[in-house]
N, C-alpha and C. Protein backbone atom coordinates (compact mmCIF):
# COMPACT_ATOMS: atom_id res chain seq x y z
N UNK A 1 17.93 18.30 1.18
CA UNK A 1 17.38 18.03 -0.12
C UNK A 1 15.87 18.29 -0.07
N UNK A 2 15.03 18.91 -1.08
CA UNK A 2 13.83 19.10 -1.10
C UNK A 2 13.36 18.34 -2.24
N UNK A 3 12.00 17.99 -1.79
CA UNK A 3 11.46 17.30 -2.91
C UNK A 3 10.23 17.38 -3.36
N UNK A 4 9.91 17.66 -5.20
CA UNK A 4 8.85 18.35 -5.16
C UNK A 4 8.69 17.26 -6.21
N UNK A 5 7.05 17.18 -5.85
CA UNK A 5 6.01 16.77 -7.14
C UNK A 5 5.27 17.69 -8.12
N UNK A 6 5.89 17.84 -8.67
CA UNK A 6 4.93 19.06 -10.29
C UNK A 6 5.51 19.98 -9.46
N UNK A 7 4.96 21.10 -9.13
CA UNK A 7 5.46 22.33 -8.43
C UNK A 7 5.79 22.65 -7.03
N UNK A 8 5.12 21.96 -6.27
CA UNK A 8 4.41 21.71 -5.42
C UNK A 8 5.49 21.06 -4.68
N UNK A 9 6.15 21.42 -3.07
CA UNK A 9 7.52 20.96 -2.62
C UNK A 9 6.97 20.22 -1.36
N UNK A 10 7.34 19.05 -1.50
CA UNK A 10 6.45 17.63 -0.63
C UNK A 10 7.13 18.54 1.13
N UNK A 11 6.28 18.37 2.17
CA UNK A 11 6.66 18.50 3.20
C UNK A 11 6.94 17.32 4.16
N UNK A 12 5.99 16.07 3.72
CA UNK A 12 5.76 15.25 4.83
C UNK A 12 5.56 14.07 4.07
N UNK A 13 5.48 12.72 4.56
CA UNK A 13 5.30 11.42 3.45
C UNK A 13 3.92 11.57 3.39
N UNK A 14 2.81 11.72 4.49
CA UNK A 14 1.18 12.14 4.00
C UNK A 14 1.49 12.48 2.65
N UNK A 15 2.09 13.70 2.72
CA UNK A 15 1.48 14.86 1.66
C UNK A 15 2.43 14.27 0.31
N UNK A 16 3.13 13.63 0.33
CA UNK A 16 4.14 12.62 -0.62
C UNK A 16 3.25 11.84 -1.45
N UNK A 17 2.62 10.90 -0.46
CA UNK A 17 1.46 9.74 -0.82
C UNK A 17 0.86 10.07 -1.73
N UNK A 18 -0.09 11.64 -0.58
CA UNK A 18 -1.16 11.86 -1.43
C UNK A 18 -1.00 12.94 -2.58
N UNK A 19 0.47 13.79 -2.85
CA UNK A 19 0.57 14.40 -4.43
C UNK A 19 1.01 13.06 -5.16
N UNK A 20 1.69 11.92 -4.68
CA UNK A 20 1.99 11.11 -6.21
C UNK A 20 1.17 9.94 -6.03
N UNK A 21 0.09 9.61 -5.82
CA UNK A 21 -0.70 8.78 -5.91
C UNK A 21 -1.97 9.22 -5.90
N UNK A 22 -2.29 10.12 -5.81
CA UNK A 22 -3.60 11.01 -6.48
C UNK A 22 -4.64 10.89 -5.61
N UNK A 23 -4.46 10.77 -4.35
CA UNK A 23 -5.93 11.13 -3.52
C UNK A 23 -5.74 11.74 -2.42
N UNK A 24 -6.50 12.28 -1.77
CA UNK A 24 -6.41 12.90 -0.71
C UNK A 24 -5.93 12.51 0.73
N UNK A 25 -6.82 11.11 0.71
CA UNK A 25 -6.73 10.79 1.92
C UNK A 25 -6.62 8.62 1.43
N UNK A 26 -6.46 8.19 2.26
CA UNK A 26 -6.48 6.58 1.90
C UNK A 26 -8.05 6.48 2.11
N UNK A 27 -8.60 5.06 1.86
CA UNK A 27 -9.83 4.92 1.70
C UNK A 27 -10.08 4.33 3.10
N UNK A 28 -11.75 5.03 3.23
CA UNK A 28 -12.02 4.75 5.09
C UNK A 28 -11.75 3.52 5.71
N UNK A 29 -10.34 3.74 6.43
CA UNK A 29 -9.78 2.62 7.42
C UNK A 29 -9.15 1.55 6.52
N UNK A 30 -8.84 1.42 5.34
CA UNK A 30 -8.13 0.21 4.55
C UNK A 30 -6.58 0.51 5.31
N UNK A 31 -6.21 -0.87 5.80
CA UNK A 31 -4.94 -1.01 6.27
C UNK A 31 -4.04 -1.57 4.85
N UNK A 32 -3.28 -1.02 4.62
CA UNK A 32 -2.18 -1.26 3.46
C UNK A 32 -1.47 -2.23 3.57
N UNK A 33 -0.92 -2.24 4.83
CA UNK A 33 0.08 -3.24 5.13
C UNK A 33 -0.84 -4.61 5.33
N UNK A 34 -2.18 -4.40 5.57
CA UNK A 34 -2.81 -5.97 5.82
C UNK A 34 -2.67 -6.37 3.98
N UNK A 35 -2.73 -5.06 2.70
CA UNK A 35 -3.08 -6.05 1.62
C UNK A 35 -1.69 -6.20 1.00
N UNK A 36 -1.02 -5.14 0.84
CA UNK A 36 0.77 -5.12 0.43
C UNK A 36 1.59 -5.88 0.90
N UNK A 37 1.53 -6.27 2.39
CA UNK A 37 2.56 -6.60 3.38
C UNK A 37 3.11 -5.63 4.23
N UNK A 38 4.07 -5.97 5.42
CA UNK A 38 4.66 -5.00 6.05
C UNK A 38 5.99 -4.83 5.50
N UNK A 39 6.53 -3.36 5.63
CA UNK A 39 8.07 -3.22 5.07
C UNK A 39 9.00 -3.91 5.73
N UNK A 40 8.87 -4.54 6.93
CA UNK A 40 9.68 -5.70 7.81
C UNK A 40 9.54 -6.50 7.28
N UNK A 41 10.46 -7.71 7.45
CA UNK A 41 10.19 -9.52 7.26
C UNK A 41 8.67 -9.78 8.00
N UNK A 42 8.26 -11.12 7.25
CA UNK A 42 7.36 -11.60 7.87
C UNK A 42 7.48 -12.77 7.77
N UNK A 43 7.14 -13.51 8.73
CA UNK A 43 8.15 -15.39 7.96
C UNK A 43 6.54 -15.85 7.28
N UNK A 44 6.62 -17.02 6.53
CA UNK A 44 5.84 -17.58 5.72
C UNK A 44 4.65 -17.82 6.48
N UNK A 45 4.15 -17.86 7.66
CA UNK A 45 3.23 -18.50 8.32
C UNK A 45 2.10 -17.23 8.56
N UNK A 46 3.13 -16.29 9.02
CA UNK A 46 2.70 -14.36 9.13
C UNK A 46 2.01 -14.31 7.58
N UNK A 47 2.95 -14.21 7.18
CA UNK A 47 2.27 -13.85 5.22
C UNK A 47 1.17 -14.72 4.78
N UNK A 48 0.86 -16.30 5.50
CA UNK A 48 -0.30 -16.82 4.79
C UNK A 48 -1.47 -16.39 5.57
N UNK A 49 -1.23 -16.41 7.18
CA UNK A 49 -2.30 -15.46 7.75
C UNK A 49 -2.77 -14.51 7.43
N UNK A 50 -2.05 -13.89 7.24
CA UNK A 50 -2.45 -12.12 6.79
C UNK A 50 -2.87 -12.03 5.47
N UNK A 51 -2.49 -13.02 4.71
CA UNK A 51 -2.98 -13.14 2.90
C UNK A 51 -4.96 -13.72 3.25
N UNK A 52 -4.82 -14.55 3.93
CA UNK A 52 -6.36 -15.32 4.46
C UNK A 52 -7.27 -14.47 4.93
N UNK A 53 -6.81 -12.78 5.67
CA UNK A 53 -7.21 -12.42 6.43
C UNK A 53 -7.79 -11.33 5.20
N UNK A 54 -6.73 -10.65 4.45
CA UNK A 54 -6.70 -9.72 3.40
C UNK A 54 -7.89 -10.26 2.46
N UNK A 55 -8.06 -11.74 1.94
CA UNK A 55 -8.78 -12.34 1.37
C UNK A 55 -10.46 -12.29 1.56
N UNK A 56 -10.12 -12.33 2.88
CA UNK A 56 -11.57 -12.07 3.41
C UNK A 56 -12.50 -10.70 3.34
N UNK A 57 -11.20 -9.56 3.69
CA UNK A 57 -11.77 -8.28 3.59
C UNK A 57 -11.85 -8.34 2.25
N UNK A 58 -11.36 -8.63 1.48
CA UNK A 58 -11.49 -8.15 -0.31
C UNK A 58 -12.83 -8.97 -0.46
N UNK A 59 -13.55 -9.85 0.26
CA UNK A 59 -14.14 -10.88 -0.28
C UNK A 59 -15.84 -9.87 0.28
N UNK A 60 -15.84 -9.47 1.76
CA UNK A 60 -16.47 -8.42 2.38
C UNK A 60 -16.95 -7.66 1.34
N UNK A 61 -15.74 -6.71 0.91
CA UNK A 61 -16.31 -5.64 0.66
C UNK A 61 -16.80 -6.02 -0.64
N UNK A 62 -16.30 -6.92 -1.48
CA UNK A 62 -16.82 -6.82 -2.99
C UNK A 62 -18.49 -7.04 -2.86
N UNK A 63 -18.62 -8.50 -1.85
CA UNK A 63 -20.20 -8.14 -1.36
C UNK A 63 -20.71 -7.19 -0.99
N UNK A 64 -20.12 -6.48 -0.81
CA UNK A 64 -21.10 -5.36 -0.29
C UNK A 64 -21.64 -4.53 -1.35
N UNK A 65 -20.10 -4.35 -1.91
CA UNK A 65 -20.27 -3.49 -3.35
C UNK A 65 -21.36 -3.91 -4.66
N UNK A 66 -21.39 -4.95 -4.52
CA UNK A 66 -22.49 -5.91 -5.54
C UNK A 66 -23.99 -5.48 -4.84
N UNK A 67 -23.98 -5.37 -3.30
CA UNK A 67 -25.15 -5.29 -2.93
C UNK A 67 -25.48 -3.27 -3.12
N UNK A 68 -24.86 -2.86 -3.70
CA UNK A 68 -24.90 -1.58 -4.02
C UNK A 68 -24.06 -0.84 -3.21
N UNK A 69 -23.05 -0.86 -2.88
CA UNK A 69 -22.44 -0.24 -2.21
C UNK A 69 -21.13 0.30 -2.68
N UNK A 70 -21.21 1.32 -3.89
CA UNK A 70 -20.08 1.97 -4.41
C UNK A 70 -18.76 2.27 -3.82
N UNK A 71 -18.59 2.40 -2.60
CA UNK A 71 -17.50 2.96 -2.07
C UNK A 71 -16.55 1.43 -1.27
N UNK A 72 -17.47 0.49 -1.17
CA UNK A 72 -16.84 -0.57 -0.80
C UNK A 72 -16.59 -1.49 -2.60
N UNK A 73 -17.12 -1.09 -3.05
CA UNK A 73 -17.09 -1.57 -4.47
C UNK A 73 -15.42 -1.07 -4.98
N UNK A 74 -15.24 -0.11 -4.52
CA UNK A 74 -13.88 0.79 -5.05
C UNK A 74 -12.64 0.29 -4.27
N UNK A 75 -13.28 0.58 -2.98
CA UNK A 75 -12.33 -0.14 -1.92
C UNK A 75 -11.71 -1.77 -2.05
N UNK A 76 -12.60 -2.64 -2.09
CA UNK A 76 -12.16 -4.00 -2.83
C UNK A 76 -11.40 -3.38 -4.12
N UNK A 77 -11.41 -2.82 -5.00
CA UNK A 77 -10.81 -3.22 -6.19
C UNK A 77 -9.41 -2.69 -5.70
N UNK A 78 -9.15 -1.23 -4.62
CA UNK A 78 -8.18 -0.97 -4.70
C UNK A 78 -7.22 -1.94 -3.35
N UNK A 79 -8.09 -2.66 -2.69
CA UNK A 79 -7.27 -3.63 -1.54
C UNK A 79 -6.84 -4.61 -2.35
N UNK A 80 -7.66 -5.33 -3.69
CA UNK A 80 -6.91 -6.41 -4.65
C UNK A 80 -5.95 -5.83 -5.20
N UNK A 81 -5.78 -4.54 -5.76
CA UNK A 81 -4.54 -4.10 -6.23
C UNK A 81 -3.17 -4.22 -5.57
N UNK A 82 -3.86 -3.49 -4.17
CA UNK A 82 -2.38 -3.69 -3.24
C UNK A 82 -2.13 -5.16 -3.08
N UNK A 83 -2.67 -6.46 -3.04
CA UNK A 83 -1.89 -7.52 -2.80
C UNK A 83 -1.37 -7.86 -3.68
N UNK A 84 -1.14 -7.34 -5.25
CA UNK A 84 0.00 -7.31 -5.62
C UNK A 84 0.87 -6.55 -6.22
N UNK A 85 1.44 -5.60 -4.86
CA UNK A 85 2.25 -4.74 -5.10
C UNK A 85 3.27 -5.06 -4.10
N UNK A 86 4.65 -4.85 -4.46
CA UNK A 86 5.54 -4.79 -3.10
C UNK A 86 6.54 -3.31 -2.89
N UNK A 87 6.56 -3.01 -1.92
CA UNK A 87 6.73 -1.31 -1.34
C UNK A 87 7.89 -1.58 -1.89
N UNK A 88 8.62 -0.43 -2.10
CA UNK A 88 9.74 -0.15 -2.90
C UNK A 88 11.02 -0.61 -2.11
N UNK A 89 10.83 0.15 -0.42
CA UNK A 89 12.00 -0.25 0.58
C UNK A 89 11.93 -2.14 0.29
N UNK A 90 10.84 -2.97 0.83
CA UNK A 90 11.06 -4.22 0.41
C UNK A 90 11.93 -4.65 -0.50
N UNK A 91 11.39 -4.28 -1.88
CA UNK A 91 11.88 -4.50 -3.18
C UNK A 91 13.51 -4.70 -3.41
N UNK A 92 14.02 -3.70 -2.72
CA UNK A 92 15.27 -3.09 -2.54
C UNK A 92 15.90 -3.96 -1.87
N UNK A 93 15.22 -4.16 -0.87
CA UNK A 93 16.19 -4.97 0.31
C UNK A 93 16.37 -6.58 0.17
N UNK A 94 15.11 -6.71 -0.70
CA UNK A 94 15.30 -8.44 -0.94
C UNK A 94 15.76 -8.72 -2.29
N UNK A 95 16.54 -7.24 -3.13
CA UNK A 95 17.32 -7.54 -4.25
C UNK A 95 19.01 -7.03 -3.29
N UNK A 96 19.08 -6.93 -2.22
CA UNK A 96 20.23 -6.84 -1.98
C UNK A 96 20.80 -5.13 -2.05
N UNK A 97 19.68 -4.25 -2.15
CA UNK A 97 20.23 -3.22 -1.40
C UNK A 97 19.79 -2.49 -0.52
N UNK A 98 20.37 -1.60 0.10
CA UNK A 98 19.68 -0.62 1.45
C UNK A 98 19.15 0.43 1.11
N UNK A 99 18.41 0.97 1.97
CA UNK A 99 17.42 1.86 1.56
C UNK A 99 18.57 3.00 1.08
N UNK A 100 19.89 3.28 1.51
CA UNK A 100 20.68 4.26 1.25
C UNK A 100 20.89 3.93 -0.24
N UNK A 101 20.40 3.03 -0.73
CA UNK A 101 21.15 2.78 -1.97
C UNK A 101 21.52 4.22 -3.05
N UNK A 102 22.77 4.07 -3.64
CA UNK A 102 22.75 5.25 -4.57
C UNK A 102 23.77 6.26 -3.83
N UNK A 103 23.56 6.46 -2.55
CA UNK A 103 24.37 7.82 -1.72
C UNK A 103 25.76 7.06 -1.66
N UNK A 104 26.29 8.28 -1.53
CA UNK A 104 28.01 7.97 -1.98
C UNK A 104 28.28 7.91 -0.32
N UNK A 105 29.27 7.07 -0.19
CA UNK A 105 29.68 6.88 1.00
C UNK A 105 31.00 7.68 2.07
């Protein structure tokens, strides 16, 4: 199966990311999974750490960004976005289906 965005026939999940989410590259060094979560379980104790931890970097960079610093200014807004988003495989799996969902068996 091939899969294309607009014309354009995706080769790799990079190049996936970056035709349907519109940038080139992720922003310098933002870990996703520290603001989204990981696509694994994480038990409740994992998720409040890592929410405390995420909190802090969002808290970082917005200072920074206030102190003039445009690109950490951007970066905070887009690390608050990701903490509330949940990845699609998640989504799926904690409504009870598998990532195969849909394929005929």
């Amino acid at each position: 199966m091939r899969t294309y965005i607009g014309t354009h026939q995706v080769l790799s999940l990079a190049e996936f990311e970056e035709l349907a989410l519109g940038f080139d590259e992720l922003p310098g060094g933002l870990d996703r999974d520290l603001f989204r979560g990981p696509l694994t379980h994480e038990s409740p104790e994992e998720r409040a750490a890592r929410l405390d931890v995420a909190r802090e970097v969002i808290a970082e960079l917005a200072a920074e960004g206030e102190g003039g610093d445009e690109i950490a200014a951007w970066d905070a807004l887009y690390a608050d976005a990701l903490t509330r988003t949940v990845p699609f495989l998640r989504a799926a799996q904690s409504a009870g289906r598998s990532a195969g969902a849909g394929e005929a068996a």
